[in-house]
Protein backbone atom coordinates (compact mmCIF):
# COMPACT_ATOMS: atom_id res chain seq x y z
CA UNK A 1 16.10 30.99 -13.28
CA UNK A 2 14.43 30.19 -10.21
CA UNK A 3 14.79 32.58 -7.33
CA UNK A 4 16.54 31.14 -3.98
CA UNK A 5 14.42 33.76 -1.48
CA UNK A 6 12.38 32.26 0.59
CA UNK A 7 9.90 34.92 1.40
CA UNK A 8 9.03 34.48 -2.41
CA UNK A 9 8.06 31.12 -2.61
CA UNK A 10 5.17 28.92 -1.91
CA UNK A 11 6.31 26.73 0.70
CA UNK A 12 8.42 28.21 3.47
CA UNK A 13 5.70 30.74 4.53
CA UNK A 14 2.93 28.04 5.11
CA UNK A 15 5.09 26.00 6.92
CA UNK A 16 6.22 29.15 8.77
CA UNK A 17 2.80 29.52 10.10
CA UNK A 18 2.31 25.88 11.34
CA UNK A 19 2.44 25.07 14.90
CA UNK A 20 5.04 22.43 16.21
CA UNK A 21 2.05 20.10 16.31
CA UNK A 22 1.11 20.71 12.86
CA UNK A 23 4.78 20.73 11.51
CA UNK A 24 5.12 17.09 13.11
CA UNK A 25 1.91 16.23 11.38
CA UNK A 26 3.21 16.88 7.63
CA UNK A 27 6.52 14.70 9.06
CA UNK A 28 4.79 11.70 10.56
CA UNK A 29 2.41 11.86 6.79
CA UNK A 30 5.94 11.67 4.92
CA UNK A 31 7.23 8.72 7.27
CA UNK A 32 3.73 6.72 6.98
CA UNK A 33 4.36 6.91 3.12
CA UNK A 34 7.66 6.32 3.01
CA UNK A 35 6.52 3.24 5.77
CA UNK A 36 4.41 1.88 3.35
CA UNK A 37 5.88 2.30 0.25
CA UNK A 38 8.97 0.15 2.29
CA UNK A 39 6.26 -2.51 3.07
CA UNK A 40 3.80 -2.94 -0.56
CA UNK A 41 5.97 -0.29 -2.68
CA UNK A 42 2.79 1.62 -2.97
CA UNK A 43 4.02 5.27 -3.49
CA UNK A 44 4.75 7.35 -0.93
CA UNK A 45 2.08 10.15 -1.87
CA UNK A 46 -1.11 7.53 -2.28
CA UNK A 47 -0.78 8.03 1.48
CA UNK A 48 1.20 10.94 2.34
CA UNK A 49 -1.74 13.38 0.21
CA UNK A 50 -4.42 12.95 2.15
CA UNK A 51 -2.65 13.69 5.48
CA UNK A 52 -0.53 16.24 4.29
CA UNK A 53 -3.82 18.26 2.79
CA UNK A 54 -5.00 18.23 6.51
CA UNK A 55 -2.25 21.05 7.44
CA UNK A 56 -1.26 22.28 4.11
CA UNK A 57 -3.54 23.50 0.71
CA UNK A 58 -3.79 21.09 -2.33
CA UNK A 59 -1.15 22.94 -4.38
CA UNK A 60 1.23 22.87 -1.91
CA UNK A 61 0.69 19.25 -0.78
CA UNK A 62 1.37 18.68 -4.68
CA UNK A 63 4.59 20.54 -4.72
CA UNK A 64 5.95 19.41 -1.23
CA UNK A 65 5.75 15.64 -2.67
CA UNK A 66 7.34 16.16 -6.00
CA UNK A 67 11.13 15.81 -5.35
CA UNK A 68 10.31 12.70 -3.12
CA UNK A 69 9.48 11.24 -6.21
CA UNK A 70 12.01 11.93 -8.18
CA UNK A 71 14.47 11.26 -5.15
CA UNK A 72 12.98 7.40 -5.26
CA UNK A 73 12.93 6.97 -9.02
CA UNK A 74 16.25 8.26 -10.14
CA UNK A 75 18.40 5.51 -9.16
CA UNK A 76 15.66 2.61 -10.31
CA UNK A 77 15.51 5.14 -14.00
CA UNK A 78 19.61 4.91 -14.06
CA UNK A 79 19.68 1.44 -12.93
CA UNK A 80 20.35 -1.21 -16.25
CA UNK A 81 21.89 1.59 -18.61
CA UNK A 82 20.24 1.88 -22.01
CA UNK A 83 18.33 5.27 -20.93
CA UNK A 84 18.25 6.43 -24.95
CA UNK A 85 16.94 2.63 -25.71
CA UNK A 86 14.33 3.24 -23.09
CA UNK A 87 13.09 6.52 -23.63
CA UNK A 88 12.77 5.68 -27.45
CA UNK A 89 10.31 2.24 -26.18
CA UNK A 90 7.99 4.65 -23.84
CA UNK A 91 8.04 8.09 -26.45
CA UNK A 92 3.90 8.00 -26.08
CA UNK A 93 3.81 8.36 -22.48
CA UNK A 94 6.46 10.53 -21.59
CA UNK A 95 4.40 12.57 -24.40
CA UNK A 96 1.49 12.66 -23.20
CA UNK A 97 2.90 13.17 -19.43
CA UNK A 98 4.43 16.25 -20.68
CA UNK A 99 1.51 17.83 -22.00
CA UNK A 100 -0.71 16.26 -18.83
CA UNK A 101 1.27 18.43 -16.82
CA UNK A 102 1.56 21.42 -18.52
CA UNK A 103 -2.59 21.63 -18.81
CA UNK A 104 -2.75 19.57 -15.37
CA UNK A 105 -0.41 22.55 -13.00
CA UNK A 106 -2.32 25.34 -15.13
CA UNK A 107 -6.39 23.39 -13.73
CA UNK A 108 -4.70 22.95 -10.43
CA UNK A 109 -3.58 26.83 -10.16
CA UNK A 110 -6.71 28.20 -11.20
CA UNK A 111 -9.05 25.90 -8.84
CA UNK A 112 -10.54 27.36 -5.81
CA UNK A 113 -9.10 25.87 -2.63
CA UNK A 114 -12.32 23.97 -1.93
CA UNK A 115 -12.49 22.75 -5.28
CA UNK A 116 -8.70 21.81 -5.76
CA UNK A 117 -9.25 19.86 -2.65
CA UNK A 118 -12.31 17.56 -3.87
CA UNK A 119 -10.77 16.80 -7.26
CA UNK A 120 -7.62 15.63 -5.22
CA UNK A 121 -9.54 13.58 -2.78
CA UNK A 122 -11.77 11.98 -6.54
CA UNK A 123 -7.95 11.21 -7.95
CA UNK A 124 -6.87 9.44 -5.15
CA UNK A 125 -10.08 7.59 -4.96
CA UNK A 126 -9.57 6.59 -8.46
CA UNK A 127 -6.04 5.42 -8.41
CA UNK A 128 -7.00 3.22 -5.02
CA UNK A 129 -9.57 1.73 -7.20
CA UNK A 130 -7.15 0.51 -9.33
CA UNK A 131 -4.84 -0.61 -7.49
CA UNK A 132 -7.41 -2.52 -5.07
CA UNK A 133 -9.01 -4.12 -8.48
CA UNK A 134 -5.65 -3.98 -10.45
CA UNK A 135 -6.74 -4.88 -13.99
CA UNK A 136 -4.71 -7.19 -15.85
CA UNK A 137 -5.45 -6.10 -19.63
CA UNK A 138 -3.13 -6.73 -22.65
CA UNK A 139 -2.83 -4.39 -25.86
CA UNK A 140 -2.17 -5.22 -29.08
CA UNK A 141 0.63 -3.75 -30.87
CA UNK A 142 -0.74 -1.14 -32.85
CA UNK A 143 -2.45 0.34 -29.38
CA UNK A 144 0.41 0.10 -27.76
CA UNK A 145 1.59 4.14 -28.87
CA UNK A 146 -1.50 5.98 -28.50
CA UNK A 147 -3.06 4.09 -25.34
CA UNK A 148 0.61 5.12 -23.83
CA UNK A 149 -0.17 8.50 -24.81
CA UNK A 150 -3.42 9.05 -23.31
CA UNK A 151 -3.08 7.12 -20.43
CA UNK A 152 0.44 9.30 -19.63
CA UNK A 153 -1.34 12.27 -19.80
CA UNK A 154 -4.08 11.02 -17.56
CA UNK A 155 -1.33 9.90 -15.19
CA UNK A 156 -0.09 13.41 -15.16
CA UNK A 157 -3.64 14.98 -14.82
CA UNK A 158 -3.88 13.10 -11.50
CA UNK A 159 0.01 13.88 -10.78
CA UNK A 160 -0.68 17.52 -11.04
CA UNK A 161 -3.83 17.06 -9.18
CA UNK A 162 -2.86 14.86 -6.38
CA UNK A 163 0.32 13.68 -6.99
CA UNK A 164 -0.66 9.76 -7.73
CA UNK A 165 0.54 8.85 -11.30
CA UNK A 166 1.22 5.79 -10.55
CA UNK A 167 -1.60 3.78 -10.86
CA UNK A 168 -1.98 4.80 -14.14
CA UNK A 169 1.63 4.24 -15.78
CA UNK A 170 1.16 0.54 -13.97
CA UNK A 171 -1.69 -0.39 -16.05
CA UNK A 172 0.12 0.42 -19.25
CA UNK A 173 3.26 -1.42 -18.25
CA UNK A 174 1.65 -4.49 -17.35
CA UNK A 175 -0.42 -4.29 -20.77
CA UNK A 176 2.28 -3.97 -22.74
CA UNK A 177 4.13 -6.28 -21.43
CA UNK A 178 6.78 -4.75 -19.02
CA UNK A 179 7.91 -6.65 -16.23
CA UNK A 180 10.27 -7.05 -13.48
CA UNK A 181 13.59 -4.53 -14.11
CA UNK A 182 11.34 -3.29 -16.82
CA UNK A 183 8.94 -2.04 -15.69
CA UNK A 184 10.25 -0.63 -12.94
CA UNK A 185 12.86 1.29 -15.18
CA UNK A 186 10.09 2.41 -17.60
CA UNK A 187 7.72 3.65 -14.75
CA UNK A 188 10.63 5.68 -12.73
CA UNK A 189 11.93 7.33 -16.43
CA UNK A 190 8.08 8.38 -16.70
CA UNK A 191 7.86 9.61 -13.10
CA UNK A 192 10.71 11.68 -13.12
CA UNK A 193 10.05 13.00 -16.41
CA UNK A 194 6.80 13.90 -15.54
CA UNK A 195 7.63 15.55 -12.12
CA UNK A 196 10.32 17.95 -13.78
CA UNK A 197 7.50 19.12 -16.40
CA UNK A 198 5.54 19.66 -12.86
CA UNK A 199 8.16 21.81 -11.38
CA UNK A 200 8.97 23.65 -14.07
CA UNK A 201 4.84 24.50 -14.73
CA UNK A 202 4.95 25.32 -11.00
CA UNK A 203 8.07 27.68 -11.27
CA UNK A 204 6.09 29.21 -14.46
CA UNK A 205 2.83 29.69 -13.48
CA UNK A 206 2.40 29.34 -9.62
CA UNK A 207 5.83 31.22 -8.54
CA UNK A 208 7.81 28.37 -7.05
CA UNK A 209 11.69 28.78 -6.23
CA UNK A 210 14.44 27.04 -5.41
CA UNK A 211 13.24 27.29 -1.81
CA UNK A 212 10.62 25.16 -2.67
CA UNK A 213 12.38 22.79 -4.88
CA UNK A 214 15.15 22.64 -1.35
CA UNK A 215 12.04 22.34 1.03
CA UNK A 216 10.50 19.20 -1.05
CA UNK A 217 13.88 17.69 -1.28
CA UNK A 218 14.51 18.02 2.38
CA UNK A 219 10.88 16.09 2.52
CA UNK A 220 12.93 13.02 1.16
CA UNK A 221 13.96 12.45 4.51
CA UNK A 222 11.33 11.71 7.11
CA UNK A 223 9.94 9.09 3.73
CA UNK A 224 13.50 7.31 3.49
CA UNK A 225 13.08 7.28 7.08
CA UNK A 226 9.72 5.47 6.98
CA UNK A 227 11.33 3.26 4.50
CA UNK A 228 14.70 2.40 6.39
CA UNK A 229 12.55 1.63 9.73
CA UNK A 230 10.21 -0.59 8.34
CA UNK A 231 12.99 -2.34 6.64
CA UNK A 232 13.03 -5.53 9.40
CA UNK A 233 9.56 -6.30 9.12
CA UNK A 234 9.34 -6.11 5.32
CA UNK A 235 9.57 -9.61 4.90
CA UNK A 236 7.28 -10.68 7.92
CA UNK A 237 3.95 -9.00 6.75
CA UNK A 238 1.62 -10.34 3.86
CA UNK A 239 1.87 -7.21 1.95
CA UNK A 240 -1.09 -8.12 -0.18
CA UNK A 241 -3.14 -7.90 3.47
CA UNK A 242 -0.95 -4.85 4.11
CA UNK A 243 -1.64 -3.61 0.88
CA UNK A 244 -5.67 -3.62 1.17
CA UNK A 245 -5.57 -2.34 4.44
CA UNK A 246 -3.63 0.64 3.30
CA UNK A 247 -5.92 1.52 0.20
CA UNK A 248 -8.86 1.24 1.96
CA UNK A 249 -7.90 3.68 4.15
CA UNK A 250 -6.84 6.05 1.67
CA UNK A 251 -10.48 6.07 0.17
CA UNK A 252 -11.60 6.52 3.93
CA UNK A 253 -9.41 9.41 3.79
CA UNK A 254 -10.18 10.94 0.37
CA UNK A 255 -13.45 10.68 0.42
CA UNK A 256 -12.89 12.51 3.93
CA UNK A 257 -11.20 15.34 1.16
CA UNK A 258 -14.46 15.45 -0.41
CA UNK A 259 -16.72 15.96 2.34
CA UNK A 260 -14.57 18.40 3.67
CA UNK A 261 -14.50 20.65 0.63
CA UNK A 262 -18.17 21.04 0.60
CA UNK A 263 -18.27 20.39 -2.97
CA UNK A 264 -21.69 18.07 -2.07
């Protein structure tokens, strides 16, 4: 059972130790991704992560951003009906996402904080990659299981890492054929799924509460924010410009990550 004090969890006592400058900082990084994700539907931490790792470490960064996405998947997983249907069609992934996580939270915890922060900035280098080149492949049937498997647990390796499983779970959609309602069903099931395993390996093995888990969710807010403001202009932008501009300046940023950890 997770405990509800907040002088025991990870969160509240980093936060407690940020100026009002810095505490406006980790705010206006939620907004900008939920801002974006209103504009191209690019997830909210592709953008937030990098910011948010200027004022708080890697881990928590991770943690802070996990019940955003579950927050934004849960009605798009509900939506349709047919969750046991659904669940049944993606087994592989949601597999493999499990066990991503598990191994993924226990690499994260035991990284030094220079060294969490470079293999953070690498993941979100790799999942702007592909979404800048966004591969169109097709699988044949009898790949369709264990490609699902291994690329959910590499999904979860970078959501335990840096939060950005998206990428990812996209690729195997599209190549198996998921579209429209879908996909985006499929995906959110697989999100949420895997950011529950996240939290509970966090609860386990880094000592987050329900503090935490209250904090993150109250992080919803300056994202639904972003989206709700950006609402009007949604339809007046060319969100495949939008888009690029976006991703190349989260591999300005991550590489930034790298640098900064001194890894090189």
């Amino acid at each position: 059972m997770l405990d509800l004090h907040l002088s025991s969890g990870l969160l509240y006592p980093h936060l407690q130790a940020l100026g009002a400058l810095e505490l406006l900082g980790v705010v206006v990084a939620l907004m900008l991704g939920g801002m974006v994700k209103g504009i191209t539907g690019i997830g909210v931490p592709l953008v937030a992560m990098p910011i948010l790792t200027h004022f708080l470490p890697v881990k928590l960064a991770v943690l802070l951003l996990s019940m955003p996405i579950i927050i934004g998947n849960i009605p798009q997983a509900l939506e349709g009906g047919e969750m046991l249907r659904t669940v049944r069609q993606i087994a592989a992934p949601l597999v493999g996402t499990v066990i991503g996580n598990v191994i993924g939270v226990s690499v994260l915890v035991a990284l030094e904080p220079h060294h969490a922060q470079a293999a953070s900035g690498i993941a979100l280098i790799v999942a702007a990659v592909l979404l800048l080149a966004a591969p169109k492949l097709t699988l044949a049937p009898a790949l369709v299981q264990p490609v699902g498997f291994a690329l959910g647990f590499g999904a979860a390796l970078m959501e335990s890492i840096a939060s950005v499983p998206g990428p990812l779970l996209a690729m195997y959609l599209i190549a198996s054929g998921a579209t429209g309602r879908t996909f985006t069903k499929r995906i959110a099931i697989i999100l949420v799924v895997s950011v529950v395993t996240l939290i509970t390996t966090f609860s386990h093995g880094a000592h987050a509460n329900g503090a935490d888990l209250a904090i993150s969710a109250a992080a919803s807010l300056p994202a639904i924010a972003g989206m709700l403001l950006v609402r009007p202009l949604r339809d007046s932008l060319r969100p495949v410009v939008f888009r690029g501009v976006v991703l190349a300046f989260v591999l300005a940023a991550a590489a930034q990550m790298i640098w900064k950890s001194g890894v090189l």
